[in-house]
N, C-alpha and C. Protein backbone atom coordinates (compact mmCIF):
# COMPACT_ATOMS: atom_id res chain seq x y z
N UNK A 1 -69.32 92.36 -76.62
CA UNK A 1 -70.31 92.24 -75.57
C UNK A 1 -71.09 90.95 -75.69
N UNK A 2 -71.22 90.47 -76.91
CA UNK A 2 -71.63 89.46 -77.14
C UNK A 2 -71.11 87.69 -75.98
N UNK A 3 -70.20 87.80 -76.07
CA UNK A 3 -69.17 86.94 -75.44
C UNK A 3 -69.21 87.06 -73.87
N UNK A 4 -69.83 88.31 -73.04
CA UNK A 4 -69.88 88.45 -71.37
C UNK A 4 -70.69 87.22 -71.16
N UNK A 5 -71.95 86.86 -71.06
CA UNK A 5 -72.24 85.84 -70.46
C UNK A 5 -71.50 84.52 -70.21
N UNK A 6 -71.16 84.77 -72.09
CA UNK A 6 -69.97 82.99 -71.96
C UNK A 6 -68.83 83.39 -70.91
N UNK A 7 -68.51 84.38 -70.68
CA UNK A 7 -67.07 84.52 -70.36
C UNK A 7 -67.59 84.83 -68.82
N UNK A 8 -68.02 85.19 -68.40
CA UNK A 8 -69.14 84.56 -66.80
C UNK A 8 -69.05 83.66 -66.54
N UNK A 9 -70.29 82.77 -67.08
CA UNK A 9 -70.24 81.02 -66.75
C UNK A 9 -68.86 80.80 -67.38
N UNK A 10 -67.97 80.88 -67.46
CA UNK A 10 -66.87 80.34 -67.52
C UNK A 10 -65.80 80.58 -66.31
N UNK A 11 -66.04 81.50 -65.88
CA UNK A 11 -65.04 81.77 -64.39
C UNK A 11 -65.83 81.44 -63.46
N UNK A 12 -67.02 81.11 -63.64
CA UNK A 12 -67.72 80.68 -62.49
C UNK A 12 -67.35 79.15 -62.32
N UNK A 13 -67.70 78.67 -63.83
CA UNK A 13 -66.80 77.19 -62.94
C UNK A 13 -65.94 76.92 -63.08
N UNK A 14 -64.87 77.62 -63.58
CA UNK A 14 -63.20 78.18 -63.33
C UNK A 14 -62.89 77.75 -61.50
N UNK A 15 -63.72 78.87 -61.61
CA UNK A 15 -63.50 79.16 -59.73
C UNK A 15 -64.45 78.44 -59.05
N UNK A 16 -65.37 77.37 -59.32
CA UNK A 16 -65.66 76.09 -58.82
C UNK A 16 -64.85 74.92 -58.37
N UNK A 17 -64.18 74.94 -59.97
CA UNK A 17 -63.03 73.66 -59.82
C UNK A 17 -61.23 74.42 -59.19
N UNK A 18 -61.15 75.10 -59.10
CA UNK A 18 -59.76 75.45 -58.72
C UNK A 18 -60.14 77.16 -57.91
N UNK A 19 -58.85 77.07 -57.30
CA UNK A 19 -58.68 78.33 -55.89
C UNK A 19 -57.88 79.27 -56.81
N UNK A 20 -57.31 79.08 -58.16
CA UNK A 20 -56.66 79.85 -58.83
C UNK A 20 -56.90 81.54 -58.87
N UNK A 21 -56.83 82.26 -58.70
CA UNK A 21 -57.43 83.92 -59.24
C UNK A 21 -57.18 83.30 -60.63
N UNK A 22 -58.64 84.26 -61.17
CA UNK A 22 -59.05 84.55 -62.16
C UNK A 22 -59.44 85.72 -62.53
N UNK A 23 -58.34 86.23 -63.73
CA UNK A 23 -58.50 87.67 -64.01
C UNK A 23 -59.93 87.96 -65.14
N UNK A 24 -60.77 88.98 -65.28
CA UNK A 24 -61.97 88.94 -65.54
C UNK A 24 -61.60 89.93 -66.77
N UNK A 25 -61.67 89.27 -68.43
CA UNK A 25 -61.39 89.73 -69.21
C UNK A 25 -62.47 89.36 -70.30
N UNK A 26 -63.14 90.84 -71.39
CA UNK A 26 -63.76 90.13 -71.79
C UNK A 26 -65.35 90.63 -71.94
N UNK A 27 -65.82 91.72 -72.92
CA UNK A 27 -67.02 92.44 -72.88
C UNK A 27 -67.03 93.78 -72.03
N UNK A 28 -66.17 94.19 -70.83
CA UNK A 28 -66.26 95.02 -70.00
C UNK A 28 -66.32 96.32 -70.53
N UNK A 29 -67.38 97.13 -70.87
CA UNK A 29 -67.63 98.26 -71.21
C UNK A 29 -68.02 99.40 -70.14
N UNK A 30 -68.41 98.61 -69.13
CA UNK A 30 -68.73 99.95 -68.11
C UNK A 30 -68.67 99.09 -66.53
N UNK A 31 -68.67 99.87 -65.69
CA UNK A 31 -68.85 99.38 -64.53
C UNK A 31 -69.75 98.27 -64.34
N UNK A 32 -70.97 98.27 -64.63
CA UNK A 32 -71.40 97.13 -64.46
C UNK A 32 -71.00 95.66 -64.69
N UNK A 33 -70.26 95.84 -65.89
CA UNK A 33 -69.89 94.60 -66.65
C UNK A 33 -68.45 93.94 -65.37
N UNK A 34 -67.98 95.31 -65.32
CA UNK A 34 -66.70 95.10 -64.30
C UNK A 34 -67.38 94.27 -62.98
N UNK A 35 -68.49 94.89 -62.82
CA UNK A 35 -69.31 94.30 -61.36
C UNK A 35 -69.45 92.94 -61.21
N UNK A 36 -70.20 92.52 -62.62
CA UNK A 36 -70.26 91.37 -62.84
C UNK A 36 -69.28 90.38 -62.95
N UNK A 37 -68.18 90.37 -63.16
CA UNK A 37 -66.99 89.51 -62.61
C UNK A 37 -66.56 89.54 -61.68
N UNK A 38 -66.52 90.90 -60.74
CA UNK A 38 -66.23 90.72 -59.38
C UNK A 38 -66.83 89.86 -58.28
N UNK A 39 -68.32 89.93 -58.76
CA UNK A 39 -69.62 89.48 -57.98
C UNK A 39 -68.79 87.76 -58.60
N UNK A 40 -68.82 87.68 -59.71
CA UNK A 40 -68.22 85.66 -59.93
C UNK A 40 -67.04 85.32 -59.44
N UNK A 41 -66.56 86.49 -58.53
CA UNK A 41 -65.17 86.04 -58.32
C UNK A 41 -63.68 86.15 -58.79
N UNK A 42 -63.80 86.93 -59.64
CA UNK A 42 -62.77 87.63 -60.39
C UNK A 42 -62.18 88.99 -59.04
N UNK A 43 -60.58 88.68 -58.50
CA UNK A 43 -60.30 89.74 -57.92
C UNK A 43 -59.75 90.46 -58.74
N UNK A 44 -59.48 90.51 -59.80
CA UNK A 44 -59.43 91.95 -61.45
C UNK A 44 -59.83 92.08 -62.01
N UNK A 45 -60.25 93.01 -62.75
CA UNK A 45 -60.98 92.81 -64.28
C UNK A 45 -59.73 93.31 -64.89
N UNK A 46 -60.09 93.10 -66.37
CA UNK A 46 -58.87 93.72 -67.65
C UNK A 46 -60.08 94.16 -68.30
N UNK A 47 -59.77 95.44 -68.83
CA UNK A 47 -60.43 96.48 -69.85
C UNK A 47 -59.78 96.61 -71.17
N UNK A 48 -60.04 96.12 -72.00
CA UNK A 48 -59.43 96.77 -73.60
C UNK A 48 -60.23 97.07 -74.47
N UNK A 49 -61.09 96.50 -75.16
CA UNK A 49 -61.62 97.30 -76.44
C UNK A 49 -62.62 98.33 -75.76
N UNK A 50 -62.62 98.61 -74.67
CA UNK A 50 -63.59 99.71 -74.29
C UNK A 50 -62.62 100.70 -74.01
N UNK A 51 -61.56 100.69 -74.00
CA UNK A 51 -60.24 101.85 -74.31
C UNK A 51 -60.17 102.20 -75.37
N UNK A 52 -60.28 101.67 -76.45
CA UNK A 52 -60.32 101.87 -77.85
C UNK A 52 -61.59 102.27 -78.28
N UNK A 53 -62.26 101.96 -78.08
CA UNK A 53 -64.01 102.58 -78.82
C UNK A 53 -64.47 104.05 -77.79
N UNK A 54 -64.06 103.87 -76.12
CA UNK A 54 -64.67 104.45 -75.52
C UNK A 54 -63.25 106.03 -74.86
N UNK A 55 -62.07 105.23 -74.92
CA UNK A 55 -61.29 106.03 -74.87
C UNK A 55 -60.78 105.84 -73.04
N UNK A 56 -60.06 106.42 -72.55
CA UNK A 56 -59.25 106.56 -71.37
C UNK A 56 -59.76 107.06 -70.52
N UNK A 57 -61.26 108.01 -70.82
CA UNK A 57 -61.92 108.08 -69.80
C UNK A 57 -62.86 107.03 -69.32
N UNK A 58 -63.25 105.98 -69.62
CA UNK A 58 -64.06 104.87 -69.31
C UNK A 58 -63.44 103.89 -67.88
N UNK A 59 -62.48 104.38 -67.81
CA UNK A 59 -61.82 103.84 -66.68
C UNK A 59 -62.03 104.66 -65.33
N UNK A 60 -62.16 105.82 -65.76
CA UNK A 60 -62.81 106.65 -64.61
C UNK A 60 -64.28 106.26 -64.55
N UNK A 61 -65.11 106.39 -65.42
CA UNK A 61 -65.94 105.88 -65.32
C UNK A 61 -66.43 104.40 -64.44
N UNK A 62 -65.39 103.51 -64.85
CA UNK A 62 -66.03 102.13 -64.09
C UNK A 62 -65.51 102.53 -62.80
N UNK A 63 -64.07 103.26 -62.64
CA UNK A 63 -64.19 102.81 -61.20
C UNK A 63 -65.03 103.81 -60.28
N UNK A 64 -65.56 105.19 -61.08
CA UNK A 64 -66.38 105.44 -60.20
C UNK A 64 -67.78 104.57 -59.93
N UNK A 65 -68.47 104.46 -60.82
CA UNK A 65 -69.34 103.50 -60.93
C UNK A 65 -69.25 102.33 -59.50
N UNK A 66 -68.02 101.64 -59.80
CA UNK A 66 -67.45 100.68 -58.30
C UNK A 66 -67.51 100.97 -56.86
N UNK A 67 -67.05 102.22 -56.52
CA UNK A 67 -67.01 103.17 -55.90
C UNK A 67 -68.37 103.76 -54.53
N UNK A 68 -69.25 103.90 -56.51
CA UNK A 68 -70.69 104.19 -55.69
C UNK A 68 -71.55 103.60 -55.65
């Protein structure tokens, strides 16, 4: 979690300088975090160590979270 902000300002001017998609990887523990790359422009996020600490339901979680 430490690493979300850097990894923010980093697709932000990712997606300043180039039209590339940029997949949003990187701190995402809950919906919000997911929010927050969408809102910079990320049309995906990738989820992993919050599969592992938080388990397979956390994915229901964000996307309800998205959702509502």
């Amino acid at each position: 979690r430490v690493f979300l902000p850097y990894s923010l300002a980093r697709v932000v001017r990712i997606r300043k300088a180039s039209s590339i998609p940029v997949v949003g990887v990187g701190g995402i523990y809950g919906y919000s975090d997911a929010l927050q790359y969408l809102l910079c422009g990320c049309p995906l996020v990738g989820v992993g160590s919050a599969l592992y600490f938080k388990g397979p339901e956390v994915l229901d979680q964000i996307c309800d979270g998205l959702l509502n």
